[in-house]
Structures are given as structure tokens and as C-alpha cells.
C-alpha atoms as a PDB file:
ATOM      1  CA  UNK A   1      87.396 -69.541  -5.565  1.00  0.00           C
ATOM      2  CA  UNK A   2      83.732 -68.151  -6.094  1.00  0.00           C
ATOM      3  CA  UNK A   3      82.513 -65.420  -5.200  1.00  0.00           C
ATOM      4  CA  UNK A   4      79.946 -67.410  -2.013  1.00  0.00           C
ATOM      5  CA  UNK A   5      83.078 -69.253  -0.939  1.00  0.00           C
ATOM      6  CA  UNK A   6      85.325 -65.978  -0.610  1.00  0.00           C
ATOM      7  CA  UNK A   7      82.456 -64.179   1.361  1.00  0.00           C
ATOM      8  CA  UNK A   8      81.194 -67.283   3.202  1.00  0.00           C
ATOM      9  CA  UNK A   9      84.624 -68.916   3.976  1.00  0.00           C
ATOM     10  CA  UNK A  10      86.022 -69.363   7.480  1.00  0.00           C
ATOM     11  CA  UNK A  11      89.503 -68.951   6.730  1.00  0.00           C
ATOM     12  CA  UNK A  12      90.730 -66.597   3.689  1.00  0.00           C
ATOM     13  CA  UNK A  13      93.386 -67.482   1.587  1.00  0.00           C
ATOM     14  CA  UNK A  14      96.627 -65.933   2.951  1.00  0.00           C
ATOM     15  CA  UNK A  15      96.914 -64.094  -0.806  1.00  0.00           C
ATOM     16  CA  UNK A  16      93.717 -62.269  -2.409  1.00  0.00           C
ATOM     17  CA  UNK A  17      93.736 -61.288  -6.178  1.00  0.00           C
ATOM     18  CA  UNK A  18      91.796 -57.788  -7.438  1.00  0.00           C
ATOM     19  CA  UNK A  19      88.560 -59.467  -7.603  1.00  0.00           C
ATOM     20  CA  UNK A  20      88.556 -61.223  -4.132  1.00  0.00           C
ATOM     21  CA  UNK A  21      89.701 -57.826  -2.627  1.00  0.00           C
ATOM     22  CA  UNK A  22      86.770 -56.014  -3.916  1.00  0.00           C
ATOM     23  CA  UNK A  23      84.432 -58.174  -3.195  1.00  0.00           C
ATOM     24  CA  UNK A  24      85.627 -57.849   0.803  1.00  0.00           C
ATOM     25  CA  UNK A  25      86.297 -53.979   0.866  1.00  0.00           C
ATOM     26  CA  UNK A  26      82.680 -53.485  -1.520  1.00  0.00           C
ATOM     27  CA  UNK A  27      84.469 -51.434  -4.483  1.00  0.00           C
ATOM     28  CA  UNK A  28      84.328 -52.271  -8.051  1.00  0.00           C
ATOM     29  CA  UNK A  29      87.210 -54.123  -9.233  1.00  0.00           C
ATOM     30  CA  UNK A  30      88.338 -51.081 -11.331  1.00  0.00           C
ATOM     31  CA  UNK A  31      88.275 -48.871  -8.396  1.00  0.00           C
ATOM     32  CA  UNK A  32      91.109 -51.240  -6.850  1.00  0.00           C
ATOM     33  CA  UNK A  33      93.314 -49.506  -8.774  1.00  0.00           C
ATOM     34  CA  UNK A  34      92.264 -45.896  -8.251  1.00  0.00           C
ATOM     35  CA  UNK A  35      93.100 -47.081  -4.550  1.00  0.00           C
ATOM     36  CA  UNK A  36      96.290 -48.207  -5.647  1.00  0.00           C
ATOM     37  CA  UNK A  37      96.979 -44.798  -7.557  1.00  0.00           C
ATOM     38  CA  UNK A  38      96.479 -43.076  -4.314  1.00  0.00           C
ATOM     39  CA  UNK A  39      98.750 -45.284  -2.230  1.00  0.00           C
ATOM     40  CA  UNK A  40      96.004 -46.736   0.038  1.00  0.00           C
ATOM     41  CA  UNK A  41      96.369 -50.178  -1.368  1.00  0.00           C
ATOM     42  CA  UNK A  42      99.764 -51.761  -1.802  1.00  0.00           C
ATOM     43  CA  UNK A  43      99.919 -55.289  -3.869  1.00  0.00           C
ATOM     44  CA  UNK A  44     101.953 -57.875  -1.781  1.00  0.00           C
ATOM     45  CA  UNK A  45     105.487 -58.129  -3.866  1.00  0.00           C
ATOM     46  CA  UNK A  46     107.033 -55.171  -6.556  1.00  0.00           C
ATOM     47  CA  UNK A  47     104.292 -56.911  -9.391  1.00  0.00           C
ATOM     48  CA  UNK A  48     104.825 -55.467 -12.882  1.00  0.00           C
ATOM     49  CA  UNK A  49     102.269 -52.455 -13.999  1.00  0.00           C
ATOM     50  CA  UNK A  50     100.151 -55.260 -16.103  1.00  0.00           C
ATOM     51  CA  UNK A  51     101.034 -57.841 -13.927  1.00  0.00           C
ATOM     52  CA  UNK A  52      98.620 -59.646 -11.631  1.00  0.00           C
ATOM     53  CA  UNK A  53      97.961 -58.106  -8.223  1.00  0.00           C
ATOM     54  CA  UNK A  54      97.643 -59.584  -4.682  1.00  0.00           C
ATOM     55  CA  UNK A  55      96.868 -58.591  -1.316  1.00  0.00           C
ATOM     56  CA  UNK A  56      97.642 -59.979   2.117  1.00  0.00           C
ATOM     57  CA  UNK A  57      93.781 -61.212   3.622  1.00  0.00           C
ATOM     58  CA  UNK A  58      94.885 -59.919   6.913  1.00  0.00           C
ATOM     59  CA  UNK A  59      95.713 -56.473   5.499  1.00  0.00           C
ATOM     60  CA  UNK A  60      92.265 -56.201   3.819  1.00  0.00           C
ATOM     61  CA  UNK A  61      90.313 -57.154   6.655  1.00  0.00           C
ATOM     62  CA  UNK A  62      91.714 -54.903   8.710  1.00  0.00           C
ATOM     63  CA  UNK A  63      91.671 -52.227   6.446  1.00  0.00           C
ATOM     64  CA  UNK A  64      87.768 -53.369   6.177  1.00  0.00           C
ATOM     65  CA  UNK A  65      87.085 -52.639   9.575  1.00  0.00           C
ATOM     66  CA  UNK A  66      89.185 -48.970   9.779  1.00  0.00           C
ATOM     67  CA  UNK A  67      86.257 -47.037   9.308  1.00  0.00           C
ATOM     68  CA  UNK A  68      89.226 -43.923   8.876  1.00  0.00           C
ATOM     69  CA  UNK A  69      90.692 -45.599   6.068  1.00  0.00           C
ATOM     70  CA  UNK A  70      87.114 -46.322   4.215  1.00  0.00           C
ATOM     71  CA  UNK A  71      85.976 -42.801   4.433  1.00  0.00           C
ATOM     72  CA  UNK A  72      89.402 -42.198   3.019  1.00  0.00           C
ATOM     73  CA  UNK A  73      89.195 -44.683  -0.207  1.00  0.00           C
ATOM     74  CA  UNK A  74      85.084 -43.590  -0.425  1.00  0.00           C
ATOM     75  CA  UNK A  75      86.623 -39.858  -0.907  1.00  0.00           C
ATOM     76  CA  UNK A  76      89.363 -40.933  -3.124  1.00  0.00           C
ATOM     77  CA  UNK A  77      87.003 -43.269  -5.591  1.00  0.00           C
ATOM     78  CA  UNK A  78      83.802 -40.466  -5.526  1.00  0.00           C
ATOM     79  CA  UNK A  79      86.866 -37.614  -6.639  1.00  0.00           C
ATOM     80  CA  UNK A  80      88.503 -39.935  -9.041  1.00  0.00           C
ATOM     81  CA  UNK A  81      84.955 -40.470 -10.517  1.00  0.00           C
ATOM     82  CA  UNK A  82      84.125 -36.589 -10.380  1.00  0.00           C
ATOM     83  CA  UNK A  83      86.955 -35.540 -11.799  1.00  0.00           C
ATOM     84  CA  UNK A  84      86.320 -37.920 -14.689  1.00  0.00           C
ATOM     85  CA  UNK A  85      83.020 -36.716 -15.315  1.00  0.00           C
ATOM     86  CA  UNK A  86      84.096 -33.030 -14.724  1.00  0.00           C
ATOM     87  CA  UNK A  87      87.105 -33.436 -17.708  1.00  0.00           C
ATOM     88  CA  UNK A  88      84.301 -34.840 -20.120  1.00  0.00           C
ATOM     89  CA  UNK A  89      81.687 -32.043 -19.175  1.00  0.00           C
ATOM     90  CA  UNK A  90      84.293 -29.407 -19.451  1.00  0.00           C
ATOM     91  CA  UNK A  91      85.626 -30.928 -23.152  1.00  0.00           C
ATOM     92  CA  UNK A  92      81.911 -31.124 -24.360  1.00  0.00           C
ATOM     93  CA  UNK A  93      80.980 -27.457 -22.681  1.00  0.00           C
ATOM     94  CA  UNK A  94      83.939 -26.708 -24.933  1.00  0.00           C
ATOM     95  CA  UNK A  95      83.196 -27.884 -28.071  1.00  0.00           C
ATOM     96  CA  UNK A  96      79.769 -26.218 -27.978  1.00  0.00           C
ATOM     97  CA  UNK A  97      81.264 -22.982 -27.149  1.00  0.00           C
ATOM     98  CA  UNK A  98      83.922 -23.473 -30.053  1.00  0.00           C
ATOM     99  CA  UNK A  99      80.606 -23.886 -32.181  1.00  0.00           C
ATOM    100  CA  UNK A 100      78.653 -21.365 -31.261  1.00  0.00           C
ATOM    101  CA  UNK A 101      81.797 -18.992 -31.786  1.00  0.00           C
ATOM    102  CA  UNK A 102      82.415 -20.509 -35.263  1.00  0.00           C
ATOM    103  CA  UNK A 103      78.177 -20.153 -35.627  1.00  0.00           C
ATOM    104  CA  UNK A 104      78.713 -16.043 -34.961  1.00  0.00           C
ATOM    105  CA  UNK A 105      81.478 -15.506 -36.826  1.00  0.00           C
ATOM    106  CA  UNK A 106      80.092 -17.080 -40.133  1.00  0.00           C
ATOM    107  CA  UNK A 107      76.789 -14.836 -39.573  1.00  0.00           C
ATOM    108  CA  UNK A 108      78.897 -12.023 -39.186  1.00  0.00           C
ATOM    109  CA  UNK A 109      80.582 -12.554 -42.356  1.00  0.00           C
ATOM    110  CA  UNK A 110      77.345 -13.291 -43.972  1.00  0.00           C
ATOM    111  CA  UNK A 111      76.082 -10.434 -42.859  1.00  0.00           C
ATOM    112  CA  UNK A 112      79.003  -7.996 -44.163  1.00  0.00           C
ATOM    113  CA  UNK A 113      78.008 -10.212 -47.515  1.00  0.00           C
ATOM    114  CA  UNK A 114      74.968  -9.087 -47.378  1.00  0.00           C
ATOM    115  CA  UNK A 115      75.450  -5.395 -46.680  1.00  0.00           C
ATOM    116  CA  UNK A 116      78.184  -5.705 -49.018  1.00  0.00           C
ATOM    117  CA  UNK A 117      75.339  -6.497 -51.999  1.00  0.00           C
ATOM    118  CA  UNK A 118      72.857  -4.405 -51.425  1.00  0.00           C
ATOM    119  CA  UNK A 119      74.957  -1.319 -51.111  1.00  0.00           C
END
């Protein structure tokens, strides 16, 4: 199915892949999972970890009109993203700390050098 005909059709398909479920609920596919993660969304059958997904239609629509359980997923996606973002900040805030340590203690030692010469 395309993407007009999921939107625009009168009657869903009983069984929506990841693609056709973000399209209704207005994630990104790869936030489908993050949803899954958090045990808001739960794929129709036990389908392996790589495996393709599916969700019951009437499930999602209903879940697309809970406005409880949106603010729920909007909360779990924005943290999921935030926390992303906060472990690469932190890593890079890191590294340039590491540096600027290294940085001092080679001036230090060049200085010591230094004193060490002249005196």
C-alpha cells in the first residue's frame, strides 16, 4: 500500500507493518521501536528481534485517539532523543576536558624543563 491509500483508505488493513503505523500515530519509523522498548507498542504475534513487525489497525487507531497514551509516547520519544544527545555531549565535554588536562600537564613539565636549564 502507499502511503495516500493508507491515510486516505476507508477500511485499514486488519495488520499494519512499522511504516503504516507511523504514518497513522505521526512518529518516525525509527521511533516505533523506542515505543516498543518502552512497552507502549506491542507487535501482533512473539516476531523475532529482526523480524518484521505488525500491529492490529484497531489497536493503533485507538491508541491514536488516547490523547493519555500520546503524551505518554511524545515523553518517551523526546527522552529517548535527549538522552541520546546528552551521552554524546557528555563523551565530547569529556574528551576536551581529558585534553585540556593532558594540555596542563605537558606545560607543566615543560616548564620544570625550563627552570631545570636555566638554573
Amino acid at each position: 500500500m502507499s502511503e495516500l491509500t493508507v491515510l486516505d483508505s476507508l477500511r485499514l488493513p486488519a495488520r499494519l507493518d512499522v511504516r503504516q503505523t507511523a504514518m497513522l500515530l505521526g512518529v518516525q519509523e525509527d521511533e516505533i521501536q523506542i515505543l516498543m522498548r518502552a512497552k507502549l507498542l506491542k507487535p501482533l504475534g512473539e516476531p523475532a528481534q529482526n523480524g518484521h513487525k505488525y500491529f492490529s489497525s484497531s489497536e493503533i487507531e485507538a491508541l491514536g485517539k488516547d490523547r493519555a497514551w500520546l503524551d505518554r509516547a511524545s515523553k518517551t520519544i523526546t527522552r529517548n532523543w535527549r538522552s541520546k544527545r546528552g551521552t554524546v555531549e557528555a563523551t565530547r565535554s569529556k574528551a576536551r576536558v581529558a585534553t585540556l588536562r593532558d594540555e596542563t600537564a605537558a606545560d607543566q613539565t615543560n616548564d620544570k624543563r625550563k627552570r631545570h636549564n636555566l638554573t
